[in-house]
PDB file of N, CA and C in Angstrom:
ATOM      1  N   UNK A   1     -26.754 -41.285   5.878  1.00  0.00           N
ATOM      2  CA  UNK A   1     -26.347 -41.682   7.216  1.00  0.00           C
ATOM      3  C   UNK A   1     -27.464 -42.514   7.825  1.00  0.00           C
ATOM      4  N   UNK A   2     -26.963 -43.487   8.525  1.00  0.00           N
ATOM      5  CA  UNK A   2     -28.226 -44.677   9.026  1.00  0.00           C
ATOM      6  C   UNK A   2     -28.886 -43.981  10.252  1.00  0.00           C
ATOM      7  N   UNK A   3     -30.254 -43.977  10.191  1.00  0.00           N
ATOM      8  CA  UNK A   3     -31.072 -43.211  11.810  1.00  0.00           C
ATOM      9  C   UNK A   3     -30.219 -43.906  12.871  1.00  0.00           C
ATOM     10  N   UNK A   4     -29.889 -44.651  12.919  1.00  0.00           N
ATOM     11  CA  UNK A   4     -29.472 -45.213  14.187  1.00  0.00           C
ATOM     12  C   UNK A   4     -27.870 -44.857  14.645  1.00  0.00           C
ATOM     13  N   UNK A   5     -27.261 -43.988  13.590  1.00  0.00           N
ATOM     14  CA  UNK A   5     -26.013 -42.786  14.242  1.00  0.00           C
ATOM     15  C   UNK A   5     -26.539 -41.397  14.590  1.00  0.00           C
ATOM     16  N   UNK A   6     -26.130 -40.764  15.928  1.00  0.00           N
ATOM     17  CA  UNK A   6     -26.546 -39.463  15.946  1.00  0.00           C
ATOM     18  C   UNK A   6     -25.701 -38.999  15.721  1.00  0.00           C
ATOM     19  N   UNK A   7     -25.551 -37.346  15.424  1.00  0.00           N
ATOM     20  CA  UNK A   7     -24.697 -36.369  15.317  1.00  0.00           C
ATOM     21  C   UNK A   7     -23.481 -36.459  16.578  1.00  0.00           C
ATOM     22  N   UNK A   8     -24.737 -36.443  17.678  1.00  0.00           N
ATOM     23  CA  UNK A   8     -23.588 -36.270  18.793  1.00  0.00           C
ATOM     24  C   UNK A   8     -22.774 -37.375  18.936  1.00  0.00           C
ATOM     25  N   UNK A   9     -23.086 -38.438  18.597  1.00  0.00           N
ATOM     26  CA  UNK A   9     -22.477 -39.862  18.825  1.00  0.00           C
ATOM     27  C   UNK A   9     -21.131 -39.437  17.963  1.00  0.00           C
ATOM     28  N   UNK A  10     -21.010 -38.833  16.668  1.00  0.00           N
ATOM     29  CA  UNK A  10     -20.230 -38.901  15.900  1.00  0.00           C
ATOM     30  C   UNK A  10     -19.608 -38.000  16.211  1.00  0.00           C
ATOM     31  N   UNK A  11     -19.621 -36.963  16.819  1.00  0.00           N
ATOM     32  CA  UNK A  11     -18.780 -35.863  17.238  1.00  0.00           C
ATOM     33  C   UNK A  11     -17.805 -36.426  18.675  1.00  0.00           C
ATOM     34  N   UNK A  12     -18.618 -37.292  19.442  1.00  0.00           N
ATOM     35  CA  UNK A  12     -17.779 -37.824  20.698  1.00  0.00           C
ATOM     36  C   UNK A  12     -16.746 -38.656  20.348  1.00  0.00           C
ATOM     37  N   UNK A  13     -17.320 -39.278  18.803  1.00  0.00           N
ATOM     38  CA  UNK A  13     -16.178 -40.484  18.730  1.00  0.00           C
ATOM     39  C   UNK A  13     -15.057 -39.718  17.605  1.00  0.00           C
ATOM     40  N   UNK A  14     -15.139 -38.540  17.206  1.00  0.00           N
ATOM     41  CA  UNK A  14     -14.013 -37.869  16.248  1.00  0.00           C
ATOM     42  C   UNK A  14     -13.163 -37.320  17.578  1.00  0.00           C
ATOM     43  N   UNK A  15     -13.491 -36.853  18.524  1.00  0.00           N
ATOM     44  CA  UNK A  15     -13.024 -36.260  19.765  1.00  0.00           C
ATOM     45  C   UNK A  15     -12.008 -37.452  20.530  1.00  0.00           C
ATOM     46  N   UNK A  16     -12.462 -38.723  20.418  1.00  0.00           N
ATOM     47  CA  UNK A  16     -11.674 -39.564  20.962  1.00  0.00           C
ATOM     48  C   UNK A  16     -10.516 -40.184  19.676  1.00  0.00           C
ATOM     49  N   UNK A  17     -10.635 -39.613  18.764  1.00  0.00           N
ATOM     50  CA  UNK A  17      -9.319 -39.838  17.384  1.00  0.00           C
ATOM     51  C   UNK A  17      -8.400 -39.671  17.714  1.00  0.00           C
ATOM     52  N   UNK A  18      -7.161 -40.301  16.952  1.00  0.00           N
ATOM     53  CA  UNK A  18      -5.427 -40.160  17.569  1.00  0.00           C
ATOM     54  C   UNK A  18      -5.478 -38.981  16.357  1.00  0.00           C
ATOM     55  N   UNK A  19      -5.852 -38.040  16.143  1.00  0.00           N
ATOM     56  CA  UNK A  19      -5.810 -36.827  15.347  1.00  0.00           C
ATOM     57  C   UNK A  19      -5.926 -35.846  16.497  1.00  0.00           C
ATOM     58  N   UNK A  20      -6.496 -35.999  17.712  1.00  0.00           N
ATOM     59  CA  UNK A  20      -7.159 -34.748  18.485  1.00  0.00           C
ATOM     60  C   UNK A  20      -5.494 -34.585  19.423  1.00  0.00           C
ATOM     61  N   UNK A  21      -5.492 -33.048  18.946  1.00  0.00           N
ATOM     62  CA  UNK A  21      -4.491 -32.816  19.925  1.00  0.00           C
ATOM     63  C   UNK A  21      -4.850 -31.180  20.656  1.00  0.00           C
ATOM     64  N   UNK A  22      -4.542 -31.381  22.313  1.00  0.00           N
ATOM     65  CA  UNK A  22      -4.900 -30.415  22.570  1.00  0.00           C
ATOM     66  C   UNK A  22      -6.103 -30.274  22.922  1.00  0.00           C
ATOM     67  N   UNK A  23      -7.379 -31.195  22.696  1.00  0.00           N
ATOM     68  CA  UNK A  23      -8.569 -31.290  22.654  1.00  0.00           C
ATOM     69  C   UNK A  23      -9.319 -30.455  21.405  1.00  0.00           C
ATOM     70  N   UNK A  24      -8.562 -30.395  20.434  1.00  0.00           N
ATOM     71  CA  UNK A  24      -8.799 -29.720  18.958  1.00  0.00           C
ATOM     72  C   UNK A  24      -8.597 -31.354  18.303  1.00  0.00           C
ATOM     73  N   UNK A  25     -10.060 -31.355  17.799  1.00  0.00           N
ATOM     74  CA  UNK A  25      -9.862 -32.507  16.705  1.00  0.00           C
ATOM     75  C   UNK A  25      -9.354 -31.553  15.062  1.00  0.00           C
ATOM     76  N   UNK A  26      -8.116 -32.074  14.968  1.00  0.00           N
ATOM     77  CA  UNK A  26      -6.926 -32.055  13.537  1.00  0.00           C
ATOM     78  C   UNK A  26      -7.960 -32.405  12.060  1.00  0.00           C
ATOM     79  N   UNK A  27      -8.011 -31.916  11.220  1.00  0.00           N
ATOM     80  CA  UNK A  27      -8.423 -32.848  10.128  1.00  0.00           C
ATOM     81  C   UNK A  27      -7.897 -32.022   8.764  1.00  0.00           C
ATOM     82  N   UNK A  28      -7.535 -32.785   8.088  1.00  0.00           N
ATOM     83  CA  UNK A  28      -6.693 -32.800   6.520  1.00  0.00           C
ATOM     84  C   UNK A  28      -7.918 -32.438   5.638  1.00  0.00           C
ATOM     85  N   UNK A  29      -7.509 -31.169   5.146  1.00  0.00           N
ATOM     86  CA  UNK A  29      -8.630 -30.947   4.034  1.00  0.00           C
ATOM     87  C   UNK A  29      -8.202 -30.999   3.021  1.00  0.00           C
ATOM     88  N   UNK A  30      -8.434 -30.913   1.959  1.00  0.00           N
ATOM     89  CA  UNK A  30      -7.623 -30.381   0.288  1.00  0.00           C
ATOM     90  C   UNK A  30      -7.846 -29.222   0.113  1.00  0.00           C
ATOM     91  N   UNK A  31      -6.921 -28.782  -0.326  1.00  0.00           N
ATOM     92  CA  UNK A  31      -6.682 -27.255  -1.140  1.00  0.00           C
ATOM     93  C   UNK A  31      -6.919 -26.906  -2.196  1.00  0.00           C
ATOM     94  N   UNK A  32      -6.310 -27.735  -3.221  1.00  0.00           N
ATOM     95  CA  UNK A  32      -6.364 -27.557  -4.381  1.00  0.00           C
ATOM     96  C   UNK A  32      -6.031 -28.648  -5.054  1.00  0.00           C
ATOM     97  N   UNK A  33      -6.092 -29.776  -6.076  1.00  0.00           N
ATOM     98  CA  UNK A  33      -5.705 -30.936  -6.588  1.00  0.00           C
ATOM     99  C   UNK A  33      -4.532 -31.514  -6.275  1.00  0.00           C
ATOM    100  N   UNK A  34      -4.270 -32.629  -5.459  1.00  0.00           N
ATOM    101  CA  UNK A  34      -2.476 -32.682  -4.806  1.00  0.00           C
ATOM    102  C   UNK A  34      -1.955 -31.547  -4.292  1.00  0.00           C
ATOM    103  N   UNK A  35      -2.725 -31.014  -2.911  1.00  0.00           N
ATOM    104  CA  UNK A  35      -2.698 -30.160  -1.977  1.00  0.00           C
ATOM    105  C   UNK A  35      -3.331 -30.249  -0.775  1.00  0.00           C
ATOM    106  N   UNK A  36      -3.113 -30.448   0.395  1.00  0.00           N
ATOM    107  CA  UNK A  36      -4.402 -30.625   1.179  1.00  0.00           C
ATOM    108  C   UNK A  36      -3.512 -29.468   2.163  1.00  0.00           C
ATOM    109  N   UNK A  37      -4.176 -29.140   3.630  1.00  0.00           N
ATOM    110  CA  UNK A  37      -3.843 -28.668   4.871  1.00  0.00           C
ATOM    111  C   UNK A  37      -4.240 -29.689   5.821  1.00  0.00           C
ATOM    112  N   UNK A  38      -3.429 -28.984   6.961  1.00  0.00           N
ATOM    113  CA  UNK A  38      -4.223 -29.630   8.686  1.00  0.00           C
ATOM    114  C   UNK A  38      -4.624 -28.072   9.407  1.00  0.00           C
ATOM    115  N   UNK A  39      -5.544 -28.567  10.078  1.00  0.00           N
ATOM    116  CA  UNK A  39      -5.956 -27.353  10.430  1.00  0.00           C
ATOM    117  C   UNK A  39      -6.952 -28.452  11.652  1.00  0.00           C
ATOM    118  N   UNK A  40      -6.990 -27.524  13.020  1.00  0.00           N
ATOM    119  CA  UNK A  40      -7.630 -27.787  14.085  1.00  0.00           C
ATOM    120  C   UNK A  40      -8.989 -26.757  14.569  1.00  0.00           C
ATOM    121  N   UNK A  41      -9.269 -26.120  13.136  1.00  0.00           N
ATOM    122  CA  UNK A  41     -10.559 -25.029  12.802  1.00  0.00           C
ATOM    123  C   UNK A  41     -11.627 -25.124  12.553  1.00  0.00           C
ATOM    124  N   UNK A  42     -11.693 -26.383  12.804  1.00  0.00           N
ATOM    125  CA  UNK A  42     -12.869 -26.364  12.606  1.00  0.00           C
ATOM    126  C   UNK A  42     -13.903 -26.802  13.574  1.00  0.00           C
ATOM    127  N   UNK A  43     -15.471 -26.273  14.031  1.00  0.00           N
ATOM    128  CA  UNK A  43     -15.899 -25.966  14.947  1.00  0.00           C
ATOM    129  C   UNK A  43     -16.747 -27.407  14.892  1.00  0.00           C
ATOM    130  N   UNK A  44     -17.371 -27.491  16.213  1.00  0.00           N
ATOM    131  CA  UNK A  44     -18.577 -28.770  16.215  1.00  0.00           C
ATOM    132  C   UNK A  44     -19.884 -28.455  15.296  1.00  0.00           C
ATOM    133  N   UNK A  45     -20.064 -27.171  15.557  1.00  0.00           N
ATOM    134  CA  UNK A  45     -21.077 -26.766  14.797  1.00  0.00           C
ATOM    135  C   UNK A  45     -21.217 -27.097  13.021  1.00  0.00           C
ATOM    136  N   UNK A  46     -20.028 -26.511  12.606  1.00  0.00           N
ATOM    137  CA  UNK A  46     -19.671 -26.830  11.487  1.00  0.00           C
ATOM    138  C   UNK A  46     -19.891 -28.163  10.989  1.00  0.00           C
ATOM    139  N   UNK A  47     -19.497 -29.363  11.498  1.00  0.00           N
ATOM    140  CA  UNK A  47     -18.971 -30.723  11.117  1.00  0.00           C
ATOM    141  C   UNK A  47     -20.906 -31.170  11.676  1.00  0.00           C
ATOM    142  N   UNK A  48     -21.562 -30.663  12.209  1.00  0.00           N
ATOM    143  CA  UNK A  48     -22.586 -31.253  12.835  1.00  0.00           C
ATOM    144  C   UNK A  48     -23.475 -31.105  11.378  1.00  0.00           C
ATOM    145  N   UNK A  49     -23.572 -29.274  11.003  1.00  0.00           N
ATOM    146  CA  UNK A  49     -24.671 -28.938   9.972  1.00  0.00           C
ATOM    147  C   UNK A  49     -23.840 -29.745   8.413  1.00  0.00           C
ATOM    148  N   UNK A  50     -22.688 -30.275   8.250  1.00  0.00           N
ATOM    149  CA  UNK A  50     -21.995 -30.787   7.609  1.00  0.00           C
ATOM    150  C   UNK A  50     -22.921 -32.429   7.516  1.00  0.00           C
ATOM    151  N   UNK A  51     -22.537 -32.805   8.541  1.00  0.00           N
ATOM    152  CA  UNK A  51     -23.308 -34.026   8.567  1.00  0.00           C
ATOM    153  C   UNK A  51     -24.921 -34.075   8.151  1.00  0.00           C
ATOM    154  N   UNK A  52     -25.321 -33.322   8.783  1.00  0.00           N
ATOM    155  CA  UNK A  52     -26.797 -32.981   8.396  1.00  0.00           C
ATOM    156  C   UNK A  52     -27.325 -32.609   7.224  1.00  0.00           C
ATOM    157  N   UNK A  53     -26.522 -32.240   6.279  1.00  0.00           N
ATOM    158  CA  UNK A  53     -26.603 -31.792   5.061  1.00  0.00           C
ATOM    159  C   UNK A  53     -26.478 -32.490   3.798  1.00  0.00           C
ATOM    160  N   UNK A  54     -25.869 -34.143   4.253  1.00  0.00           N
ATOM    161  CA  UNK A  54     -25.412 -35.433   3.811  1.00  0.00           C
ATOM    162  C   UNK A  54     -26.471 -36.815   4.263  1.00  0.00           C
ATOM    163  N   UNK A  55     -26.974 -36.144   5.390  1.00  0.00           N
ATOM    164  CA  UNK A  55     -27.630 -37.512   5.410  1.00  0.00           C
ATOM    165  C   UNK A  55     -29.169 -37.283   4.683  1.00  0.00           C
TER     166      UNK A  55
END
């Protein structure tokens, strides 16, 4: 990830997605090979130490 994106920057702009409903940002995971879910479970925290763990 380039220094010049922050975490929070990227969390404000998933929040403004045509996925967020409800003020729950939606996101498609996979399940299992040609399987995925939607699920609105997942926390900021999560997707933050997610990111952090990648860059």
């Amino acid at each position: 990830m380039p220094t010049s994106i922050r975490i929070d920057d990227i969390l404000i702009a998933l929040k403004s997605d045509k996925k967020v409903k409800d003020g729950k940002v939606r996101f498609v995971l996979p399940k299992q090979i040609g399987e995925a879910f939607v699920t609105d479970q997942v926390d900021d925290e999560s997707v933050a130490r997610i990111l952090m763990a990648i860059s």
